[in-house]
PDB file of N, CA and C in Angstrom:
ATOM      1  N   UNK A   1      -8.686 -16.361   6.969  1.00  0.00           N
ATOM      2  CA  UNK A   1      -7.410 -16.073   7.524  1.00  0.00           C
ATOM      3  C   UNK A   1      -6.294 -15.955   6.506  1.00  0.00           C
ATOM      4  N   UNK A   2      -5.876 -16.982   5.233  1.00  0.00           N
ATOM      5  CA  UNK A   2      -4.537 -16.898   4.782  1.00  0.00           C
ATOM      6  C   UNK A   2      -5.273 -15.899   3.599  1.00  0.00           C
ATOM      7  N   UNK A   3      -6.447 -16.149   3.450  1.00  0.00           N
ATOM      8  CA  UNK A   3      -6.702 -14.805   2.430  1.00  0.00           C
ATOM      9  C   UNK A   3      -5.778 -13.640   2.605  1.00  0.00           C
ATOM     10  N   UNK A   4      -6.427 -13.359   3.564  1.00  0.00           N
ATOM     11  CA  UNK A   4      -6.509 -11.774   4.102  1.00  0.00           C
ATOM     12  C   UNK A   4      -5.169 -11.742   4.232  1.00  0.00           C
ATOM     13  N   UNK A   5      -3.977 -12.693   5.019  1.00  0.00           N
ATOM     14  CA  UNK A   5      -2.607 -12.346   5.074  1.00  0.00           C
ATOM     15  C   UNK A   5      -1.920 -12.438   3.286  1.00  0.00           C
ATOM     16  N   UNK A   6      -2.810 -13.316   2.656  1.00  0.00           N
ATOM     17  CA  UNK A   6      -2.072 -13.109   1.438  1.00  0.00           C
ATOM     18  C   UNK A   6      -2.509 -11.786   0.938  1.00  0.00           C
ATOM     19  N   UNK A   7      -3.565 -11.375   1.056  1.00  0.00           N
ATOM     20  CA  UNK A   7      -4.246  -9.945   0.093  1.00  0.00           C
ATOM     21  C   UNK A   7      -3.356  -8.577   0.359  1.00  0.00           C
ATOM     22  N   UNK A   8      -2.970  -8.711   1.956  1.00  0.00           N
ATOM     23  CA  UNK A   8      -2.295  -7.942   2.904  1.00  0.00           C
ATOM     24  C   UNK A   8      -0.555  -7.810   2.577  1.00  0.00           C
ATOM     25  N   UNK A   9      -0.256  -9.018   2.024  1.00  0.00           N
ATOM     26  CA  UNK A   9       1.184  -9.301   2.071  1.00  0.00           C
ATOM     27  C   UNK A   9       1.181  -9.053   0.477  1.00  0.00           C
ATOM     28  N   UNK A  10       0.301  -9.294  -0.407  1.00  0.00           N
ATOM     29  CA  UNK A  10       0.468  -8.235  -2.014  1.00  0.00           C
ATOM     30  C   UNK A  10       0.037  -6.797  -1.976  1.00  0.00           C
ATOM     31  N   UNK A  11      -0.579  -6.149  -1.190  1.00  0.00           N
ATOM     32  CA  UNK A  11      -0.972  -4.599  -1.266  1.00  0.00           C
ATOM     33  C   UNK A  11       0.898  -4.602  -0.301  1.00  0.00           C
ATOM     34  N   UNK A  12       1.509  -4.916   0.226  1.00  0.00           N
ATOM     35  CA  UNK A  12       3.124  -4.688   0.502  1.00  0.00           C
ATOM     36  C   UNK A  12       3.624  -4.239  -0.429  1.00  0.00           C
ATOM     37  N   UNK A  13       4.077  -5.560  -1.152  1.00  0.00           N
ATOM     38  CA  UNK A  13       4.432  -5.356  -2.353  1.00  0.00           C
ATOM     39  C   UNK A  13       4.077  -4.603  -3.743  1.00  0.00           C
ATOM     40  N   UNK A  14       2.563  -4.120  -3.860  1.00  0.00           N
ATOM     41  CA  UNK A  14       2.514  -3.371  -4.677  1.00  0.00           C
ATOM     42  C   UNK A  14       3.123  -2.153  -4.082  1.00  0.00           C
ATOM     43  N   UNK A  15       2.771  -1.430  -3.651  1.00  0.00           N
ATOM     44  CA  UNK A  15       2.779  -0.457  -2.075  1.00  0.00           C
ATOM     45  C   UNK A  15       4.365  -0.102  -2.396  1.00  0.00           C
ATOM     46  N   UNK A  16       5.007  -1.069  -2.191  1.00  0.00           N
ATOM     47  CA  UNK A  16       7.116  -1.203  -2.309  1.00  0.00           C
ATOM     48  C   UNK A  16       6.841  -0.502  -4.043  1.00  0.00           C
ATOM     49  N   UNK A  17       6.322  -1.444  -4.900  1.00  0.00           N
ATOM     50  CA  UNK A  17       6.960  -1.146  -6.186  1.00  0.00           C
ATOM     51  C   UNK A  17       6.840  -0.138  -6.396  1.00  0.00           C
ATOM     52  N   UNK A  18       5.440   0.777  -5.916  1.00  0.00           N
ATOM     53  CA  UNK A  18       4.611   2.022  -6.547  1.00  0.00           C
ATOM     54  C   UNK A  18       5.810   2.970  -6.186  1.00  0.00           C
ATOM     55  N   UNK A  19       6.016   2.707  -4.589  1.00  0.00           N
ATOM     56  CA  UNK A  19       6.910   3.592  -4.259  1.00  0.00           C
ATOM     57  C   UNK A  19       8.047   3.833  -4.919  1.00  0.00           C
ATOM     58  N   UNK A  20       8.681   2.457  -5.182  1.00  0.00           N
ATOM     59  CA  UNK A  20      10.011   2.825  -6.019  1.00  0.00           C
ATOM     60  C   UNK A  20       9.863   3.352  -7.658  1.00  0.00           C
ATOM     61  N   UNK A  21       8.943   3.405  -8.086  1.00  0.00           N
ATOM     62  CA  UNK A  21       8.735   3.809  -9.052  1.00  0.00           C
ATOM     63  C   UNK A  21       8.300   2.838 -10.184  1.00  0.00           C
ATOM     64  N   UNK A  22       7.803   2.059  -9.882  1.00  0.00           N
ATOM     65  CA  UNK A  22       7.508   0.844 -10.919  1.00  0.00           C
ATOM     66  C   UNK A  22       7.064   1.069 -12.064  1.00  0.00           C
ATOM     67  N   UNK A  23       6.011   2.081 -11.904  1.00  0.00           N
ATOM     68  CA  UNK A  23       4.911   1.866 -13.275  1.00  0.00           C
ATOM     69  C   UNK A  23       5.524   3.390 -14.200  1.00  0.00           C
ATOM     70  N   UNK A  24       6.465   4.334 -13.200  1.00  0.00           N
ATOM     71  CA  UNK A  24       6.800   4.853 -14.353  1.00  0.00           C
ATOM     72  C   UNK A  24       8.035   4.302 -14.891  1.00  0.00           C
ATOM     73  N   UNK A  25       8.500   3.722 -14.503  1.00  0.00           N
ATOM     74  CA  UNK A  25       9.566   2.680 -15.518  1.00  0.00           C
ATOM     75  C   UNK A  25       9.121   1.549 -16.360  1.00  0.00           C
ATOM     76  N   UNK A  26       8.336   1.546 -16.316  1.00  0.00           N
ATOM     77  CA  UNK A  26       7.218   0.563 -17.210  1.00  0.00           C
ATOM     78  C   UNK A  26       7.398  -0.955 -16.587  1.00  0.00           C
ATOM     79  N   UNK A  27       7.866  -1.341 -15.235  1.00  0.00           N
ATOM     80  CA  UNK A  27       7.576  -2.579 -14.929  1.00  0.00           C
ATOM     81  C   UNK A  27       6.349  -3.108 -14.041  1.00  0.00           C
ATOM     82  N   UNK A  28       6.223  -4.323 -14.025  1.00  0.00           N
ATOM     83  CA  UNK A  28       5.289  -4.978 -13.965  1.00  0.00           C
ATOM     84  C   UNK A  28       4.674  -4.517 -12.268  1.00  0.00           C
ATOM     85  N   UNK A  29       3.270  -4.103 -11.894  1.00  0.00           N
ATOM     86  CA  UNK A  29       3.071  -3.897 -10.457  1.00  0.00           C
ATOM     87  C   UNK A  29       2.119  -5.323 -10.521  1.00  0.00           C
ATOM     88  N   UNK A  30       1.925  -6.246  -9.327  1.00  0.00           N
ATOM     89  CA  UNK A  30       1.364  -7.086  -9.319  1.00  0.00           C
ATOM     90  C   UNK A  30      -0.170  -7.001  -8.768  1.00  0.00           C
ATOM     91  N   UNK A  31      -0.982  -6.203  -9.691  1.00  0.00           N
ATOM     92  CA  UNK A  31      -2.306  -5.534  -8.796  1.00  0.00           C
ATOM     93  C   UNK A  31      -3.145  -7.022  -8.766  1.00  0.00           C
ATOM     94  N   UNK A  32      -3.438  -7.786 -10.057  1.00  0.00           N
ATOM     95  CA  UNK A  32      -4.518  -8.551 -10.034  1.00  0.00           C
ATOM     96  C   UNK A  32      -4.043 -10.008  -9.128  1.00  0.00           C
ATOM     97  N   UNK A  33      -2.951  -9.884  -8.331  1.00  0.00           N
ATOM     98  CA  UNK A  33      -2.782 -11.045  -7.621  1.00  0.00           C
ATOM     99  C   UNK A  33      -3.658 -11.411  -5.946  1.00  0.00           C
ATOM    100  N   UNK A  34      -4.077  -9.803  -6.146  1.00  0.00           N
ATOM    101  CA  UNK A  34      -5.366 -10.399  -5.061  1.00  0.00           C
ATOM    102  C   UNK A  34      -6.368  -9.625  -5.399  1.00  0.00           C
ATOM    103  N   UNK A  35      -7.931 -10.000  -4.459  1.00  0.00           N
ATOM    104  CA  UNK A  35      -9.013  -9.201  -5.001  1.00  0.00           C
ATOM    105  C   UNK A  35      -8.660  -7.815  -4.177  1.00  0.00           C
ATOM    106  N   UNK A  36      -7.852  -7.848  -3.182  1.00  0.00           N
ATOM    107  CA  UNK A  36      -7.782  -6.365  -2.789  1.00  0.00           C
ATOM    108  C   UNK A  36      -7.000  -5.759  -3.314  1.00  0.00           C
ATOM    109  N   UNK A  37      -5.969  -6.106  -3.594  1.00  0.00           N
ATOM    110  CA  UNK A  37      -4.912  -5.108  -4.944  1.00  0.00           C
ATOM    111  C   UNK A  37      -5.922  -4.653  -5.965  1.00  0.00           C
ATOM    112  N   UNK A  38      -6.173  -5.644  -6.583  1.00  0.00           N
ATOM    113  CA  UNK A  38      -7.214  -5.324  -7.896  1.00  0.00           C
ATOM    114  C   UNK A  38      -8.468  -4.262  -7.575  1.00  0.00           C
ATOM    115  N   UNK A  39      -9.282  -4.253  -6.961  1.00  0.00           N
ATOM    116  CA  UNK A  39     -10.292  -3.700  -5.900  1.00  0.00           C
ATOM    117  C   UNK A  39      -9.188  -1.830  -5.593  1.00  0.00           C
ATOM    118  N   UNK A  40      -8.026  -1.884  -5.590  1.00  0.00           N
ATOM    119  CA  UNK A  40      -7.275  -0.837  -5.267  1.00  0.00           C
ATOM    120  C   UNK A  40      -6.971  -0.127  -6.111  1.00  0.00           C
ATOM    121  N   UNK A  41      -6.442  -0.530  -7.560  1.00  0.00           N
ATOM    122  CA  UNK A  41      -5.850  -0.369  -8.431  1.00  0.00           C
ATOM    123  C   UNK A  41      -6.092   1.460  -9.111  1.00  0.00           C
ATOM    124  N   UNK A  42      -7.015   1.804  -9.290  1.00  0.00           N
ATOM    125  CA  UNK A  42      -7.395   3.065  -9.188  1.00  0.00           C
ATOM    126  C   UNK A  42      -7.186   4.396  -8.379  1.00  0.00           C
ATOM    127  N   UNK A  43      -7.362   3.287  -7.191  1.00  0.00           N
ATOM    128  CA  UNK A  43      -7.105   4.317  -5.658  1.00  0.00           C
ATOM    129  C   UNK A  43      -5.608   4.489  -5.616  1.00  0.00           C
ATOM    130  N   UNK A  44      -4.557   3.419  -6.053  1.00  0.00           N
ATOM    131  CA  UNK A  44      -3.346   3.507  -5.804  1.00  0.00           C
ATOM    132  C   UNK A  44      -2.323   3.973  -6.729  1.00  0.00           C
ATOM    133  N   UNK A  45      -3.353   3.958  -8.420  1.00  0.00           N
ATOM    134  CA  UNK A  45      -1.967   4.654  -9.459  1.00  0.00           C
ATOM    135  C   UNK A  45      -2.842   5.398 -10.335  1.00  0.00           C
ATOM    136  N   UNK A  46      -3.985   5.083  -9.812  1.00  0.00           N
ATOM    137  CA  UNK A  46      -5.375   5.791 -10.895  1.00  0.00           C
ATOM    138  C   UNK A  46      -5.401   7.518 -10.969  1.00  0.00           C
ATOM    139  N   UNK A  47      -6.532   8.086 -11.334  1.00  0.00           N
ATOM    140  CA  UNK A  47      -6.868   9.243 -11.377  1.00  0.00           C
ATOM    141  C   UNK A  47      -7.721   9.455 -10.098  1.00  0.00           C
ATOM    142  N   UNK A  48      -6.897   9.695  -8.745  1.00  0.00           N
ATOM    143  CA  UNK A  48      -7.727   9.727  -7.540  1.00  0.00           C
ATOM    144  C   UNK A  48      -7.255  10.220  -6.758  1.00  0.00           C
ATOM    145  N   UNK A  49      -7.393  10.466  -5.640  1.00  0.00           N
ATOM    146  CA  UNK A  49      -6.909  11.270  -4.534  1.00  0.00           C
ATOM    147  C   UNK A  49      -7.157  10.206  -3.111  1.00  0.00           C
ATOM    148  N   UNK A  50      -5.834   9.756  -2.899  1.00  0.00           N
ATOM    149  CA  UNK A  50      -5.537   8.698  -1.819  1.00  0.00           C
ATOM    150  C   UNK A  50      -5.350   8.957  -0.282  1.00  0.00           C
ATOM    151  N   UNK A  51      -6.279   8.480   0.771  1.00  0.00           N
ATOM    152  CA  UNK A  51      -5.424   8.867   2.189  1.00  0.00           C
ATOM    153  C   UNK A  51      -5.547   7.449   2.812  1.00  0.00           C
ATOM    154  N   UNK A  52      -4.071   7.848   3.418  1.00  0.00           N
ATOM    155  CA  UNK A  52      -3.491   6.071   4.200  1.00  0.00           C
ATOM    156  C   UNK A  52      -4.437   6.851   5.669  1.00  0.00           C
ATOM    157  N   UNK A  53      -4.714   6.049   6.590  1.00  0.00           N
ATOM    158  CA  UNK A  53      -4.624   5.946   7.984  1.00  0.00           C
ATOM    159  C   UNK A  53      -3.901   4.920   8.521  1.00  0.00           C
ATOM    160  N   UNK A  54      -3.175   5.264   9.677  1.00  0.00           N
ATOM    161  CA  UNK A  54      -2.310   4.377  10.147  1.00  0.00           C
ATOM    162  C   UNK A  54      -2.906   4.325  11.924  1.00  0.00           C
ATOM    163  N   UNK A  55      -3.713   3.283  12.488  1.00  0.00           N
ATOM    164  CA  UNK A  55      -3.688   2.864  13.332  1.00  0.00           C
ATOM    165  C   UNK A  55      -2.567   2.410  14.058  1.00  0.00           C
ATOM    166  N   UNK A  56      -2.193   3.323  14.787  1.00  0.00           N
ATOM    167  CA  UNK A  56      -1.280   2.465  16.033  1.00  0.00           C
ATOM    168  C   UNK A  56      -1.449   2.447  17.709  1.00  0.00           C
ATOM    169  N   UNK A  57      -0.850   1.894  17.965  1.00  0.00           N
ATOM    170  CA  UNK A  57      -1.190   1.825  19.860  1.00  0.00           C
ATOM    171  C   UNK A  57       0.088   2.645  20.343  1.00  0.00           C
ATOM    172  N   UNK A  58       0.083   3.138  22.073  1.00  0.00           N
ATOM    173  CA  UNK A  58       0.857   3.737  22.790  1.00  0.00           C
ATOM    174  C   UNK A  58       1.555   2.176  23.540  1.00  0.00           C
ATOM    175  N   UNK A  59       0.633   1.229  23.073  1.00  0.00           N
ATOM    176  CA  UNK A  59       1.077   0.427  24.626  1.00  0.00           C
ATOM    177  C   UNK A  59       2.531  -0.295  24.176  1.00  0.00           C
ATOM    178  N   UNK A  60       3.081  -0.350  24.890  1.00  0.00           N
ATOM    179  CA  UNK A  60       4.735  -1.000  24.894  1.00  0.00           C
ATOM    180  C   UNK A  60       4.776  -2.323  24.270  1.00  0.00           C
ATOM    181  N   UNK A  61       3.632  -3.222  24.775  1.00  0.00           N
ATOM    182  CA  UNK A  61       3.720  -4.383  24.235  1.00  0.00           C
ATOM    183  C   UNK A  61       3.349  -4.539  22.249  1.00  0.00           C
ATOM    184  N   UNK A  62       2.643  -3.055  22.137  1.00  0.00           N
ATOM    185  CA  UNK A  62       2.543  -3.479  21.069  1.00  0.00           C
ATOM    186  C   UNK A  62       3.618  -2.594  19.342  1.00  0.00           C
ATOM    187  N   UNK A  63       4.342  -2.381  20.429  1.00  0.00           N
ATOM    188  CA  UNK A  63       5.546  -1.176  19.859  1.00  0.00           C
ATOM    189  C   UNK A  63       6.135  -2.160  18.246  1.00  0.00           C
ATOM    190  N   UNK A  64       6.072  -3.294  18.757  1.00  0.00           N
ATOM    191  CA  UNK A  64       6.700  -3.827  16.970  1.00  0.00           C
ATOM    192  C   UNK A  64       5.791  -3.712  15.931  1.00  0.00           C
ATOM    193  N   UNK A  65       4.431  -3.946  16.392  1.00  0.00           N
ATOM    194  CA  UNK A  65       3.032  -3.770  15.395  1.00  0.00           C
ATOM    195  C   UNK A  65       3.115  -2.426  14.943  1.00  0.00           C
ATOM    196  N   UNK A  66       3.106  -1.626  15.865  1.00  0.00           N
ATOM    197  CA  UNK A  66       3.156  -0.111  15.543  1.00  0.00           C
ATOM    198  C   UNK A  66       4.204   0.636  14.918  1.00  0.00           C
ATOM    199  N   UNK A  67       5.824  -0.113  14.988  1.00  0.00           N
ATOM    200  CA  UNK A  67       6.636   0.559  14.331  1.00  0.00           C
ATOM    201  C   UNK A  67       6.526  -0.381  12.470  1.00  0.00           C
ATOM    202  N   UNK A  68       5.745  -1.637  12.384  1.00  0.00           N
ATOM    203  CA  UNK A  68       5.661  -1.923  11.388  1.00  0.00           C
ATOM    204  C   UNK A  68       4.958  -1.287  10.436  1.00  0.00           C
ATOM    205  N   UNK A  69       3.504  -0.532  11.564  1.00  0.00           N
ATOM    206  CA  UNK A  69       2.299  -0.188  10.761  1.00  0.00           C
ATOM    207  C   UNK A  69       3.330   1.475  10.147  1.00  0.00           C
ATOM    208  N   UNK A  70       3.700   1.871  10.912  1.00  0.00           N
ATOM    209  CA  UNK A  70       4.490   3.045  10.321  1.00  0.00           C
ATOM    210  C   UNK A  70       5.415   3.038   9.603  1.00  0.00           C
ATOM    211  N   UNK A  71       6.275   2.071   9.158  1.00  0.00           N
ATOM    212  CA  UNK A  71       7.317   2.021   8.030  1.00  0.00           C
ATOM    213  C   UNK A  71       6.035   1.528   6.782  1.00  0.00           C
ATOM    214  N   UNK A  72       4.863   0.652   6.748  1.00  0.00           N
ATOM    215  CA  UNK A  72       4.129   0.802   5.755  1.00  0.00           C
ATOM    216  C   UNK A  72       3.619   1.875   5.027  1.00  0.00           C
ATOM    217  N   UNK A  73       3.028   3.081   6.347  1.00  0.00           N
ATOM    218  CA  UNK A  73       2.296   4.367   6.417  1.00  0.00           C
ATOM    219  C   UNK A  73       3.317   5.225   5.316  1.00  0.00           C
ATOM    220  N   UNK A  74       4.543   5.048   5.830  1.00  0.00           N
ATOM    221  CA  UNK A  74       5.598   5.841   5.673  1.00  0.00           C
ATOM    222  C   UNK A  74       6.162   5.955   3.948  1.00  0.00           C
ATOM    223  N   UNK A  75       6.091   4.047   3.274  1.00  0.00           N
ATOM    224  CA  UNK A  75       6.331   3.657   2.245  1.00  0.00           C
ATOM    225  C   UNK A  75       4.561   4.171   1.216  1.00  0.00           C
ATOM    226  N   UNK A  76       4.165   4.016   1.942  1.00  0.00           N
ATOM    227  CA  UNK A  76       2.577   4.484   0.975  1.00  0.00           C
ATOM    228  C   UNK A  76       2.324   6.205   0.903  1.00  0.00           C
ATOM    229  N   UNK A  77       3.250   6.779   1.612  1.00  0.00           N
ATOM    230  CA  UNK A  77       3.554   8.222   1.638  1.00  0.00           C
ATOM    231  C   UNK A  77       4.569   8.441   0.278  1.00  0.00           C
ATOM    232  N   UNK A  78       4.886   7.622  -0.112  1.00  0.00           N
ATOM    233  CA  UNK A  78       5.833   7.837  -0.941  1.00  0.00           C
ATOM    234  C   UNK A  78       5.384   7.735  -2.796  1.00  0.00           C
ATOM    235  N   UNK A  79       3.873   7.123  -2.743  1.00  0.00           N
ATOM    236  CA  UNK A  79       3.378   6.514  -3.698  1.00  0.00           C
ATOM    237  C   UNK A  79       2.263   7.914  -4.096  1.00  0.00           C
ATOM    238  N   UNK A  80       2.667   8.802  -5.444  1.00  0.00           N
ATOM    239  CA  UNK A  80       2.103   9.883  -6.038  1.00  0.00           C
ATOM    240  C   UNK A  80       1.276   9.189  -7.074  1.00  0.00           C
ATOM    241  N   UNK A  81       0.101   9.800  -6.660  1.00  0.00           N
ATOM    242  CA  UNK A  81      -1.170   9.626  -7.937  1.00  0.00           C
ATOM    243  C   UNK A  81      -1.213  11.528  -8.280  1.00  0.00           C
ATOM    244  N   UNK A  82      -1.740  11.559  -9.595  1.00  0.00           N
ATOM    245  CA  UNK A  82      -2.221  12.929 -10.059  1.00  0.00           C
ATOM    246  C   UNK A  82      -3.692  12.396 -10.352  1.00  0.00           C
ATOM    247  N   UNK A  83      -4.401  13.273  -9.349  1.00  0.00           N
ATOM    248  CA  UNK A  83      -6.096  13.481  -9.645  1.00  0.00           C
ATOM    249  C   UNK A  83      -6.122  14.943 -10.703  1.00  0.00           C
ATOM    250  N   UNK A  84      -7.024  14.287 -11.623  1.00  0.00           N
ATOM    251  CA  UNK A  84      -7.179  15.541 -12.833  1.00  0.00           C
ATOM    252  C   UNK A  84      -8.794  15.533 -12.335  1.00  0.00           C
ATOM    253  N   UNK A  85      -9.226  16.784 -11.922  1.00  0.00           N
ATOM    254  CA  UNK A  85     -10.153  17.367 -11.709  1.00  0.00           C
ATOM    255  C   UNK A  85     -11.589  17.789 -12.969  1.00  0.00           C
TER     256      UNK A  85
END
């Protein structure tokens, strides 16, 4: 359980920095602070070609999950890798 919310709550934060531009300003992205950042690290600034899926629901009750999962979707839309072929 707190794994997974911690592994979950650093792919955020890398996710935020990539977007804002972290690594081409030369600051620090925090990949090796979990095994799933680290496990990512390639997929997310590497030489690769990345696709998010964003699971969400229609149902009303679950409208805060779903507008969260889409401001994530939205911030990982923002994060450019160049795949060299």
């Amino acid at each position: 359980g707190s794994n997974i919310n911690n592994s979950l709550s650093v792919l955020g934060q890398v996710i935020s920095k990539l977007a804002g531009g972290a690594e081409k300003k030369g600051l620090h992205v925090p990949f090796r602070q979990s095994k799933l950042t680290y496990l990512l690290t390639d997929a997310l600034s590497g030489n690769s070609v990345t696709t998010m899926l964003a699971n969400i629901s229609p149902a009303q009750s679950e409208a805060d999950e779903t507008l969260s999962t889409l401001r994530f979707a939205d911030s990982v839309k923002k994060v450019k890798t160049k795949a060299q072929v």
